[in-house]
N, C-alpha and C. Protein backbone atom coordinates (compact mmCIF):
# COMPACT_ATOMS: atom_id res chain seq x y z
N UNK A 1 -44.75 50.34 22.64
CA UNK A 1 -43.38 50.18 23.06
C UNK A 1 -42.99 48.70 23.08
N UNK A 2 -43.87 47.79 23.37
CA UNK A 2 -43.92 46.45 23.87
C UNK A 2 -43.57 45.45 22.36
N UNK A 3 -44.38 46.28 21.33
CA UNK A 3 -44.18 45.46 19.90
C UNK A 3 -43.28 46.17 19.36
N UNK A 4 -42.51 46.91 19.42
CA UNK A 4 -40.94 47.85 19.13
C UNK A 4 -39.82 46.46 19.77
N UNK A 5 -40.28 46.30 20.72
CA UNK A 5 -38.87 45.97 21.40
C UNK A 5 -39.00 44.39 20.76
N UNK A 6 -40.45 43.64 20.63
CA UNK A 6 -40.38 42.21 20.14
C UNK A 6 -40.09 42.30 18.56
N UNK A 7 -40.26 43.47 17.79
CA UNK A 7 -40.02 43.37 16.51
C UNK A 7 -38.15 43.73 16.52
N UNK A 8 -37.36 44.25 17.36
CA UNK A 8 -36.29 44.36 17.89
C UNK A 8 -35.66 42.79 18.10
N UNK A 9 -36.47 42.30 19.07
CA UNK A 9 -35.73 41.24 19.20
C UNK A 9 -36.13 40.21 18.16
N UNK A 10 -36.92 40.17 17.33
CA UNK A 10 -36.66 39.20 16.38
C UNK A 10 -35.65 39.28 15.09
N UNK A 11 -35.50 40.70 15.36
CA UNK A 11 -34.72 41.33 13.88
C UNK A 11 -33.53 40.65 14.81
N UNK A 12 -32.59 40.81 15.99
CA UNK A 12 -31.69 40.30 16.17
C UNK A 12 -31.62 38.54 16.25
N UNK A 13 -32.47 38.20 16.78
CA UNK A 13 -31.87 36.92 16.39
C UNK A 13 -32.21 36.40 14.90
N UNK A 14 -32.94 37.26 14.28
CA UNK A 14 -32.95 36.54 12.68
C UNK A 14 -31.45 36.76 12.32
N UNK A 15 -30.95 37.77 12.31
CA UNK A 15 -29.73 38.45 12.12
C UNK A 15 -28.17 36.86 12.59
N UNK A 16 -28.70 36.99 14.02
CA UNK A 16 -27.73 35.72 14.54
C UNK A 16 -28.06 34.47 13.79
N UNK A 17 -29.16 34.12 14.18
CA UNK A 17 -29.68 33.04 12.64
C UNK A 17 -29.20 32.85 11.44
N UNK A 18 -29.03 33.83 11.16
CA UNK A 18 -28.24 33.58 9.65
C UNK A 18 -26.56 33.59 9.64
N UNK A 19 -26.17 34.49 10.33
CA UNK A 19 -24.81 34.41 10.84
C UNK A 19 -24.37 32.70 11.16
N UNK A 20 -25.00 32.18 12.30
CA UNK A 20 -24.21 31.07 12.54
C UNK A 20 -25.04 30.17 11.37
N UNK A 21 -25.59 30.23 10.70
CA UNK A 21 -25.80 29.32 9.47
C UNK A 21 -24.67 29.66 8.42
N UNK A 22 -24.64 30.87 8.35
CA UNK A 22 -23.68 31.39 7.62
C UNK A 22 -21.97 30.73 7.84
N UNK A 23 -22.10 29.94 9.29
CA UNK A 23 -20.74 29.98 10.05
C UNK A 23 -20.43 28.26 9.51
N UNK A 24 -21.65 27.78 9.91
CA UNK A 24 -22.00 26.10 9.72
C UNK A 24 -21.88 25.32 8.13
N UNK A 25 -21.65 26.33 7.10
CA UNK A 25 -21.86 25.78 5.77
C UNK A 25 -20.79 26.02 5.36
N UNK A 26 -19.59 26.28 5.82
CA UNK A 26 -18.28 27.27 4.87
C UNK A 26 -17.56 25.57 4.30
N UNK A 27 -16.83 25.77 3.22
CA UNK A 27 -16.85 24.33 2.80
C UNK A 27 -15.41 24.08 2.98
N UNK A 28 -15.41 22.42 3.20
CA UNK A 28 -14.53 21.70 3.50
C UNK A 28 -13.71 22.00 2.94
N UNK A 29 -13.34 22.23 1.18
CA UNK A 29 -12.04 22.13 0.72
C UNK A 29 -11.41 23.25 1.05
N UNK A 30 -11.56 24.32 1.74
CA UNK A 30 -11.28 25.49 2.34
C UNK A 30 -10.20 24.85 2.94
N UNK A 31 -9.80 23.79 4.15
CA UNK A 31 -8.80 23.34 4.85
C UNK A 31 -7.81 22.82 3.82
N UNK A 32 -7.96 22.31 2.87
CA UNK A 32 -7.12 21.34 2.68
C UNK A 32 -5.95 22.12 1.62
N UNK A 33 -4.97 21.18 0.94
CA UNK A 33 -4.19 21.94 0.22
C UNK A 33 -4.79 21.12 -1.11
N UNK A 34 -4.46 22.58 -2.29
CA UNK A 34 -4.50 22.39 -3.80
C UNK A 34 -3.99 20.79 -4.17
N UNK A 35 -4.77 19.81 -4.67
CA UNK A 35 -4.57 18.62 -5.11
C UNK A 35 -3.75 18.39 -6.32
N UNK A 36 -3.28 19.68 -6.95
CA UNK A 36 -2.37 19.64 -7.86
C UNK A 36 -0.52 19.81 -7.76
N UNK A 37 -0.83 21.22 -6.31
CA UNK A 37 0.32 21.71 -5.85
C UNK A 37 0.74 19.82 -5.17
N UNK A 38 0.21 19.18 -4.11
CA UNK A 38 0.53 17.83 -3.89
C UNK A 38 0.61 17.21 -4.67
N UNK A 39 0.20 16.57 -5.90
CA UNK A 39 0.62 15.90 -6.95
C UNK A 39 2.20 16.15 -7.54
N UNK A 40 2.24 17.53 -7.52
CA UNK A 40 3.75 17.69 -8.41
C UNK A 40 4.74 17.65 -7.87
N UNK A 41 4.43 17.77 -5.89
CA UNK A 41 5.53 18.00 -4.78
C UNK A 41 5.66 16.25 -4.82
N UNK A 42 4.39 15.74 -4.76
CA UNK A 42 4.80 14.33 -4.39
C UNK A 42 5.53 13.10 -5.53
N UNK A 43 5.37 13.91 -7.00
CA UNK A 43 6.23 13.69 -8.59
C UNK A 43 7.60 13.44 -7.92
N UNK A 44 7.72 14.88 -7.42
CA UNK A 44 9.30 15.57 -7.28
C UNK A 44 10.01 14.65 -6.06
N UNK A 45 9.31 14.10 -4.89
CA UNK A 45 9.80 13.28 -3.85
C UNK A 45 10.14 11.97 -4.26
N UNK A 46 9.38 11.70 -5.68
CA UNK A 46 9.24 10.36 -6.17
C UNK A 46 10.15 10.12 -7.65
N UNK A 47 10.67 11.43 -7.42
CA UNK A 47 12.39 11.65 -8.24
C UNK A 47 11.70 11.44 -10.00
N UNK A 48 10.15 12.29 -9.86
CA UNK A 48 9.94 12.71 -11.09
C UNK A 48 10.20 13.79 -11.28
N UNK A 49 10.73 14.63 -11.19
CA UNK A 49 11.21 16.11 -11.13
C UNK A 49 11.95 16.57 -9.88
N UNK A 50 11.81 18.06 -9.94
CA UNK A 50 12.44 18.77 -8.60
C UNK A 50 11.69 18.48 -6.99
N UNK A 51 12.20 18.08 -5.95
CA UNK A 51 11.56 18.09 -4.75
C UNK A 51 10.62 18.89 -4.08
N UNK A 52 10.88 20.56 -4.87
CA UNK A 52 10.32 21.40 -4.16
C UNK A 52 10.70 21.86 -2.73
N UNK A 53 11.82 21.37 -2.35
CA UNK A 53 11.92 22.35 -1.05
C UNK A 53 11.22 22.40 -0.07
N UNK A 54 11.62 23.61 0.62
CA UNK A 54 10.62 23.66 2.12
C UNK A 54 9.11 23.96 1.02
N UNK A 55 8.94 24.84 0.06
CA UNK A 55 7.69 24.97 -0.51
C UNK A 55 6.38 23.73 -0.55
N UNK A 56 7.30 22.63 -0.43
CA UNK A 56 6.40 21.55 -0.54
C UNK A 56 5.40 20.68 0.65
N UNK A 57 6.37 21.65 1.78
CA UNK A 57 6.25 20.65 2.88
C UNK A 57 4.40 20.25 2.96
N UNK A 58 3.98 22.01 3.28
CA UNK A 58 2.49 21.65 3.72
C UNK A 58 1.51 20.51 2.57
N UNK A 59 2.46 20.41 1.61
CA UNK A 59 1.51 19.98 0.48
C UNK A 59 1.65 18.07 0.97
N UNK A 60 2.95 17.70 0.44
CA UNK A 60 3.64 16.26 1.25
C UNK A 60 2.96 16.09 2.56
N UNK A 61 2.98 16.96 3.88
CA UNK A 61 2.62 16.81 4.86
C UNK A 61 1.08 16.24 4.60
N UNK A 62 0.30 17.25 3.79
CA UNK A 62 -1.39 16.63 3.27
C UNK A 62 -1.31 15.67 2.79
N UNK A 63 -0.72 14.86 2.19
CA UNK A 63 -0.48 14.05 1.60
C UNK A 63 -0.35 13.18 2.48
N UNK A 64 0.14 12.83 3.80
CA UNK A 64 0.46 11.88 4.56
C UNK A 64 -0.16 11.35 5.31
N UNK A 65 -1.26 13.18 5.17
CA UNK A 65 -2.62 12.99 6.70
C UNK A 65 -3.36 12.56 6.32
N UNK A 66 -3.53 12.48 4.54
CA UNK A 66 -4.90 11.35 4.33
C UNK A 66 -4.63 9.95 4.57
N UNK A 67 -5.32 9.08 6.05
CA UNK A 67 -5.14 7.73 6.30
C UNK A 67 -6.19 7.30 6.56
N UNK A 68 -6.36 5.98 6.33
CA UNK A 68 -7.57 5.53 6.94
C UNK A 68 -6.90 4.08 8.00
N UNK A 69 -7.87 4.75 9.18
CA UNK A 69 -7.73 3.22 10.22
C UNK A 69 -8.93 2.99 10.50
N UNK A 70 -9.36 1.67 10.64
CA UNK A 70 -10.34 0.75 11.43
C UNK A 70 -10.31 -0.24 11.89
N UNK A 71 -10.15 -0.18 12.92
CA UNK A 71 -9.13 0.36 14.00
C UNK A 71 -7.99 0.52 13.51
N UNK A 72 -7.56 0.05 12.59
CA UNK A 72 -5.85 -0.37 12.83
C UNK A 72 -5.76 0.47 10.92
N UNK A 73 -4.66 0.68 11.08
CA UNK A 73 -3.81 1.41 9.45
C UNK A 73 -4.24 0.18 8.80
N UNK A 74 -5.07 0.73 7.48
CA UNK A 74 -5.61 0.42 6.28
C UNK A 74 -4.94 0.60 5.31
N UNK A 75 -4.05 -0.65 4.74
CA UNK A 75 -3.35 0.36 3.23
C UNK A 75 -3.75 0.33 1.97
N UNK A 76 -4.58 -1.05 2.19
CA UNK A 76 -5.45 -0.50 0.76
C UNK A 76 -6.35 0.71 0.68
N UNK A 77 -6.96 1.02 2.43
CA UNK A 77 -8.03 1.85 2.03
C UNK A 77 -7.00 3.46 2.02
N UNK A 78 -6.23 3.64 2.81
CA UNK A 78 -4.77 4.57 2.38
C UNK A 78 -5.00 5.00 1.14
N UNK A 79 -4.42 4.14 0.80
CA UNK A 79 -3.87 4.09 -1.13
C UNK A 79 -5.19 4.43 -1.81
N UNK A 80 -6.24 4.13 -1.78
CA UNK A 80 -7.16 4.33 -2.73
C UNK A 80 -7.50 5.68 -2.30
N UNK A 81 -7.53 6.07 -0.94
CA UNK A 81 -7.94 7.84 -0.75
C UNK A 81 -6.78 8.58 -1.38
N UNK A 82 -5.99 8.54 -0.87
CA UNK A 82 -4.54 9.14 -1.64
C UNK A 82 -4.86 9.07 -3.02
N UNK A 83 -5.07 8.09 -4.02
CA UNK A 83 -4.93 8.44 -5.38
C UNK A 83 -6.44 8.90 -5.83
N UNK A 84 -7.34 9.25 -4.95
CA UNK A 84 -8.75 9.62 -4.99
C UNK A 84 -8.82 11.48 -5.28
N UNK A 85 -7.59 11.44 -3.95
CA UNK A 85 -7.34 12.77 -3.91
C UNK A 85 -6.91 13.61 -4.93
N UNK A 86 -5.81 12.74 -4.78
CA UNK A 86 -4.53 13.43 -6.44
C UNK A 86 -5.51 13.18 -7.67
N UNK A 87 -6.51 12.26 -8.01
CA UNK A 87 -7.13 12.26 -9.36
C UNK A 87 -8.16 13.68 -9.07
N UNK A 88 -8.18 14.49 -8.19
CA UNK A 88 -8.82 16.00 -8.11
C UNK A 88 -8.16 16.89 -8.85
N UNK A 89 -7.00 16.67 -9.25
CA UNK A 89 -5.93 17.45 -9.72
C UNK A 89 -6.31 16.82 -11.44
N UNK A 90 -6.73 18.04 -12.32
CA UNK A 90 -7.23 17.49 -13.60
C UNK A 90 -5.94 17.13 -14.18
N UNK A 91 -4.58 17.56 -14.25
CA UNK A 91 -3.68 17.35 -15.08
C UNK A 91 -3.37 15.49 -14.61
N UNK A 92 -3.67 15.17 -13.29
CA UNK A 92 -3.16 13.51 -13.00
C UNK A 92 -3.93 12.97 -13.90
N UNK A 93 -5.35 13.20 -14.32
CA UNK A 93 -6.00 12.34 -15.07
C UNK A 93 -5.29 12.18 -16.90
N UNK A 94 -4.89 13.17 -17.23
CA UNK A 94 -4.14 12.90 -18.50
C UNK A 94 -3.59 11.79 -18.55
N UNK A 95 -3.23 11.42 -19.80
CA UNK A 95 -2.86 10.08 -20.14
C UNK A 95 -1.17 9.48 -19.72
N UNK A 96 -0.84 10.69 -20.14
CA UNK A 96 1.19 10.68 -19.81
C UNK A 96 1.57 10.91 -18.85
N UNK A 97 0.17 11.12 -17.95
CA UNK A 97 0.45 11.43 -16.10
C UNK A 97 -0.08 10.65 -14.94
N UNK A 98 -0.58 9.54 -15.93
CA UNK A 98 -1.12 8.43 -15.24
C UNK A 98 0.12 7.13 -14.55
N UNK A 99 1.06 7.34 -15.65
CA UNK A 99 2.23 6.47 -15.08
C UNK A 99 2.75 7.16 -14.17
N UNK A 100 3.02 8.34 -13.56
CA UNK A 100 3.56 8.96 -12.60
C UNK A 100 2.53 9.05 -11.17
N UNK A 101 1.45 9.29 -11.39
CA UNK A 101 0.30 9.03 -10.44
C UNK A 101 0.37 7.28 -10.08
N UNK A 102 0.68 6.57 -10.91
CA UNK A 102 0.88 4.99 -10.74
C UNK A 102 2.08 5.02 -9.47
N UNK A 103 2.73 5.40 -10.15
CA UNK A 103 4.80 5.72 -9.61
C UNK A 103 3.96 6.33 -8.62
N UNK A 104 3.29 7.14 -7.75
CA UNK A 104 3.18 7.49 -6.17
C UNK A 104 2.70 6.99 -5.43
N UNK A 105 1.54 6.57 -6.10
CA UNK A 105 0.85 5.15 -5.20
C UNK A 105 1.56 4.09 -4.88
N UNK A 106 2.37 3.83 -5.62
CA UNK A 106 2.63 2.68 -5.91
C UNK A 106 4.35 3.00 -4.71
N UNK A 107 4.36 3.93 -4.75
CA UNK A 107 6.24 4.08 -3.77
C UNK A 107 5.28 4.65 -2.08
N UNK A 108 4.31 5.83 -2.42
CA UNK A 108 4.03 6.25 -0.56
C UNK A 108 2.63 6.65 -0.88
N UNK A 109 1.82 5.43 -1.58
CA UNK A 109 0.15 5.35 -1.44
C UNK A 109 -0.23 4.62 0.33
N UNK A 110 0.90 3.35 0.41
CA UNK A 110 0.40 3.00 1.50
C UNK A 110 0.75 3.32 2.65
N UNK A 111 2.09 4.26 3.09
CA UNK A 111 2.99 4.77 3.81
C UNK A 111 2.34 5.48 4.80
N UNK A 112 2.04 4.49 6.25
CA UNK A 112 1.52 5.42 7.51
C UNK A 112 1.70 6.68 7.87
């Protein structure tokens, strides 16, 4: 009865074991928004195309939350995460989309 109940309790916490490992690894880009959908919302704010609307907000909004301080607002280090980000988006890396990726950095790369 005694090795029932310890082969019992190991099956459950192997079980929980893997669960919260299972819980601990889920990946980061899961939070964030599509680096492309922000690229084309932030085109469109930067009066390369359409604005996008309320559709854009959460994307612009991501766009704003990548900052860096130490201690204090960083705008070079800003600007270089921001266009770190958007170069995730394969179409920014093209050649005819590099002047427009220039054009965002360059208007709200450093923008607190």
């Amino acid at each position: 009865m005694e090795i029932a109940l310890i082969r019992d309790a190991r099956s459950v916490l192997l079980a929980l074991g893997a669960a919260a490992a299972g819980l601990t690894t889920a990946p980061v880009h899961a939070q964030s928004v599509d680096p492309c959908t922000v690229y084309t919302c932030m085109a469109g704010i930067s009066g390369a195309g359409a604005s996008g609307g309320p559709a854009c907000v959460p994307a612009t909004t991501y766009f704003f939350s990548l900052v860096v301080f130490d201690p204090w607002f960083d705008a070079p280090a800003t600007s270089q995460l921001r266009r770190t980000y958007l170069m995730t988006c394969p179409g920014a890396n093209v050649a005819t989309n590099a002047a427009l990726l220039n054009a965002i950095i360059a208007e709200w790369g450093a923008v607190p």
